[in-house]
Protein backbone atom coordinates (compact mmCIF):
# COMPACT_ATOMS: atom_id res chain seq x y z
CA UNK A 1 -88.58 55.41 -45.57
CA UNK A 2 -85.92 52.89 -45.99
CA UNK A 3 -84.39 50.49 -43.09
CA UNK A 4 -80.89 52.55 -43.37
CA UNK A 5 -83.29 56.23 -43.33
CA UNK A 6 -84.37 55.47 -39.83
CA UNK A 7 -81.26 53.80 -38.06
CA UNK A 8 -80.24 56.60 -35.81
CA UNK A 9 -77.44 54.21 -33.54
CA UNK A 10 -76.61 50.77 -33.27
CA UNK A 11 -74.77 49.01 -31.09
CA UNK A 12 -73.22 45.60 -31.39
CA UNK A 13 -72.07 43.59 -28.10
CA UNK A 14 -70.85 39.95 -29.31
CA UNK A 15 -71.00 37.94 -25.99
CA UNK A 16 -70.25 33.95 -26.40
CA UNK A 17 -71.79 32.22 -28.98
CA UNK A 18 -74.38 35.04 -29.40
CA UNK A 19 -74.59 38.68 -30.79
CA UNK A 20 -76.94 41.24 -30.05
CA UNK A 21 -77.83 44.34 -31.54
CA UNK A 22 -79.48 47.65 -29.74
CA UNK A 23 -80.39 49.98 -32.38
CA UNK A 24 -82.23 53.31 -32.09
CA UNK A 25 -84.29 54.25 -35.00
CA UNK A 26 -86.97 56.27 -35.69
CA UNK A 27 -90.64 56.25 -36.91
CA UNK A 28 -92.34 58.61 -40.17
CA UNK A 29 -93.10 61.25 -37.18
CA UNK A 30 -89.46 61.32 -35.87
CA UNK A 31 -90.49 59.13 -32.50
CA UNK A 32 -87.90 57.21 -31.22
CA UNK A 33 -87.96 53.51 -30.72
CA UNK A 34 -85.73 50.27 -29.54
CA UNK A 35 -84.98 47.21 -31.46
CA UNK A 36 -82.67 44.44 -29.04
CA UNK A 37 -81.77 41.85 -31.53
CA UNK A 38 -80.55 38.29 -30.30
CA UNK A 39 -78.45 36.71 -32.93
CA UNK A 40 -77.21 33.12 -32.50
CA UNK A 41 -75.30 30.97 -35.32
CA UNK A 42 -76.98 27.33 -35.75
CA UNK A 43 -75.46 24.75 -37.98
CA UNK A 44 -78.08 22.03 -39.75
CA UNK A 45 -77.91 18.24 -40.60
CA UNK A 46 -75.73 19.29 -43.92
CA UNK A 47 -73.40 21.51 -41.29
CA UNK A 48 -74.62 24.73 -43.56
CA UNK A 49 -74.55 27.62 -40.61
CA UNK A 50 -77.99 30.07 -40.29
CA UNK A 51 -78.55 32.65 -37.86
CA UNK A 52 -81.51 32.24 -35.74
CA UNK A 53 -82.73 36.04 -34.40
CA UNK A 54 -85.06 37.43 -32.14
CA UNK A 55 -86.07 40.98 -32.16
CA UNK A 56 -87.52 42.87 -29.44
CA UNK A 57 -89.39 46.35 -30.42
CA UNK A 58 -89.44 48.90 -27.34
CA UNK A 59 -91.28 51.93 -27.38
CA UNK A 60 -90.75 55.43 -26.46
CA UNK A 61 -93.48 55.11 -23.27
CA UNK A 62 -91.98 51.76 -22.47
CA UNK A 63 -88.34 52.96 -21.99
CA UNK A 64 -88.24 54.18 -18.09
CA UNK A 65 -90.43 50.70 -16.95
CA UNK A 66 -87.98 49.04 -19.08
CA UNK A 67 -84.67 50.81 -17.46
CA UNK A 68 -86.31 50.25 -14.30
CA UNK A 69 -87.39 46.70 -14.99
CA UNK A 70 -83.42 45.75 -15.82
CA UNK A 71 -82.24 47.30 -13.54
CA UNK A 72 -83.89 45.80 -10.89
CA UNK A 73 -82.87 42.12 -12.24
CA UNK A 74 -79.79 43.49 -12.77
CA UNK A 75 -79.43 44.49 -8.65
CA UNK A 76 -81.38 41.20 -7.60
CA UNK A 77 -78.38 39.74 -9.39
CA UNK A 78 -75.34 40.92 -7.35
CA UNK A 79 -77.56 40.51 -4.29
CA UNK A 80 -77.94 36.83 -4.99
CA UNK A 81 -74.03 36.35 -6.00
CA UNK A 82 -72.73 38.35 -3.11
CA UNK A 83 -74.34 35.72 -0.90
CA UNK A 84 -72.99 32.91 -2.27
């Protein structure tokens, strides 16, 4: 199965200097699965520009700790800026 077989959604949020990408694809036995890509443009000595990534894989039984996981640093979040 190709890369483009088992892309089911993808999502791009630019946000600053970096890009990420959620995509939803799917295994050989149809499961569904998570990537969260980081993308972030880097420029070397010669000033030639590369993209340096970092790709998170999250699995079907990890989703709900996950949703509950962000959301909870999420809510800890606009606790701690509503009292300053």
């Amino acid at each position: 199965m190709s890369n483009e077989q088992n892309e089911i959604y993808s999502k791009v949020v630019r946000a600053g200097k970096r890009t990420y990408f959620f995509d939803i694809k799917a295994t050989k036995g149809n499961d569904l699965y998570i990537t969260l890509t980081e993308s972030k443009k880097s420029f070397g000595d010669d000033g030639d520009g590369n993209y340096q990534k970092h790709k998170i894989f999250l699995y079907k039984e990890d989703f709900e700790k996950f949703r509950e996981g962000l959301d909870d640093v999420l809510a800890k979040i606009d606790e701690i800026k509503s009292n300053q």
